[in-house]
Protein backbone atom coordinates (compact mmCIF):
# COMPACT_ATOMS: atom_id res chain seq x y z
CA UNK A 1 49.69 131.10 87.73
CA UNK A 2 51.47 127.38 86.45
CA UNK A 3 50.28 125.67 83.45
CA UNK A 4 51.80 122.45 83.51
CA UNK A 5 52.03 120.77 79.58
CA UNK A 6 52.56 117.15 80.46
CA UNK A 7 53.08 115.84 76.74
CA UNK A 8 55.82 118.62 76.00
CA UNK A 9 57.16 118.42 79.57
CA UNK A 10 56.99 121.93 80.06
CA UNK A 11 55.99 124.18 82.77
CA UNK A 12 55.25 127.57 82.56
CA UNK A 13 55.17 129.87 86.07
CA UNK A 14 53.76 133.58 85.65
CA UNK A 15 54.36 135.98 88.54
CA UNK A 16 52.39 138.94 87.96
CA UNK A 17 53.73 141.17 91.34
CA UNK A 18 54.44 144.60 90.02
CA UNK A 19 58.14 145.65 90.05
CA UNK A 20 58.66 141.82 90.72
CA UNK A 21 56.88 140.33 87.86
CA UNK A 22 58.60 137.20 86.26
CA UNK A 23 57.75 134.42 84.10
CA UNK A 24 59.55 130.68 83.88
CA UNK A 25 59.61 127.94 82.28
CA UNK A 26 60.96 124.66 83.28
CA UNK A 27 61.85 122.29 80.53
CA UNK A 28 62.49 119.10 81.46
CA UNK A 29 63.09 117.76 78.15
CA UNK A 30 65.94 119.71 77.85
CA UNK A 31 66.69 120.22 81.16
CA UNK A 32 66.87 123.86 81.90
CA UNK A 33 64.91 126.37 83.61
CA UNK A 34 64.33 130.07 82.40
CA UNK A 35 63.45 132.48 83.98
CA UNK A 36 62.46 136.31 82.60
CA UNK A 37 62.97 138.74 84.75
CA UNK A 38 60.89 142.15 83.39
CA UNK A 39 62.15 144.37 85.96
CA UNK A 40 65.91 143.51 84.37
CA UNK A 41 64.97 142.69 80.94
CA UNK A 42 67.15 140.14 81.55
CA UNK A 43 66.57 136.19 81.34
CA UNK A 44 68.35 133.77 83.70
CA UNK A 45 69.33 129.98 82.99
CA UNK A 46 69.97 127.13 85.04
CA UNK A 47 70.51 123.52 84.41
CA UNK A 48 67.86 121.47 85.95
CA UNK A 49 69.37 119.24 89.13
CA UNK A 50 67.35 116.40 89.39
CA UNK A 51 67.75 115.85 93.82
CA UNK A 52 66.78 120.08 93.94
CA UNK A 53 64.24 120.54 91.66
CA UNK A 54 60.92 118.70 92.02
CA UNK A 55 59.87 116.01 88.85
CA UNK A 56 56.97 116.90 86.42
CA UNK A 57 54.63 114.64 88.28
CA UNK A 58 55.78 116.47 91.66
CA UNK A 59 55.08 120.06 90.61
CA UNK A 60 51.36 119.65 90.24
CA UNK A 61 50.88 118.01 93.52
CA UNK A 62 52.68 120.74 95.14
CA UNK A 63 51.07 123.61 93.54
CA UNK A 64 47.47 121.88 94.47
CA UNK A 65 48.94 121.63 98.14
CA UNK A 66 50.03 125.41 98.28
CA UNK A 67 46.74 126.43 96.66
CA UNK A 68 44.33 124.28 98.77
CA UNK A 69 46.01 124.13 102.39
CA UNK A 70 47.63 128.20 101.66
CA UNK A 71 50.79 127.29 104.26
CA UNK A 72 52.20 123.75 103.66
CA UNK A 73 56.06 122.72 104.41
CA UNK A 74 57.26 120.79 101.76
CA UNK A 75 60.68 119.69 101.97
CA UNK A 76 60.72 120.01 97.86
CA UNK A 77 60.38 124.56 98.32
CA UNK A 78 62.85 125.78 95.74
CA UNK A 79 64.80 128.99 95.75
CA UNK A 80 67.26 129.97 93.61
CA UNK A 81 69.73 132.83 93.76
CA UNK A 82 70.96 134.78 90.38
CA UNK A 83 74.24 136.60 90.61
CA UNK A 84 74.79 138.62 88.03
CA UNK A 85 77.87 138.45 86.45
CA UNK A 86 78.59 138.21 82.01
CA UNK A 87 76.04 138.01 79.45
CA UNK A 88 75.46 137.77 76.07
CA UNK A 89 72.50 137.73 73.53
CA UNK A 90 71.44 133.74 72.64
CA UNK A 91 73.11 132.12 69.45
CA UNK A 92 71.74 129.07 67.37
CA UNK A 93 73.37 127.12 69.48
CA UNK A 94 72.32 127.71 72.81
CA UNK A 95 68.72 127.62 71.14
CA UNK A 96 69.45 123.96 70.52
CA UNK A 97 70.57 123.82 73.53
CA UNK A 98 68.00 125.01 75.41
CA UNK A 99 64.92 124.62 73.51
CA UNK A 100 62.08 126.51 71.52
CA UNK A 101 60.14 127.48 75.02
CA UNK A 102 63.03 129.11 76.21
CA UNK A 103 64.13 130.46 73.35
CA UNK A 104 60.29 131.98 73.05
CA UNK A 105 60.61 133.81 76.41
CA UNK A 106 64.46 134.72 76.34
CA UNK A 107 65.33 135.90 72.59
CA UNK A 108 66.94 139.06 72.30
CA UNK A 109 67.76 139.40 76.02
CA UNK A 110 70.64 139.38 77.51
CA UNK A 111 71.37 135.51 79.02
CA UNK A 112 72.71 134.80 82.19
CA UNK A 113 73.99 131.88 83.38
């Protein structure tokens, strides 16, 4: 499921898949995406590149294409690859950083980068 929060400029993606559940959230106010891996109990960060990742206003239209026509190319799919490599438990700082939302779904798990 996405619930997209247009005044907060947040979007929140829940995969609910079994082994592969996840949820993210892409914050484009601070510019990072999360994403919670439960399978790991691990969350993953990445900055936000504006010509990969699809705008705020893009996202909906996309998800309402994928919904309604099940099998539509979009030159905008995104798919991201986590190595895992060091990690370390969020700080004050990177909760500045990153924001309340993410700090919400990643606290007290170990962050990668």
């Amino acid at each position: 499921t996405m619930t997209i929060h247009s005044e907060e400029h947040i979007v929140d993606v829940h995969v609910r898949s079994g082994v592969y559940s996840s949820d993210t959230i892409f914050d484009y106010t601070h510019g990072y995406i999360a994403t919670r891996l439960f399978s790991r109990n691990a969350c993953f960060i990445m900055k936000i590149k504006k010509e990969l990742i699809p705008e705020l206003r893009e996202i909906g239209h996309l998800a309402f294409e994928r919904q309604t026509m099940k099998d539509v190319y979009s030159p905008n799919n995104v798919w991201a690859q986590f190595q895992a490599g060091n990690s370390r438990l969020g700080h004050f700082e990177d909760w500045i950083l990153y924001g309340k939302h993410i700090e919400q779904l990643c606290t007290g798990l170990p962050l990668y980068q």
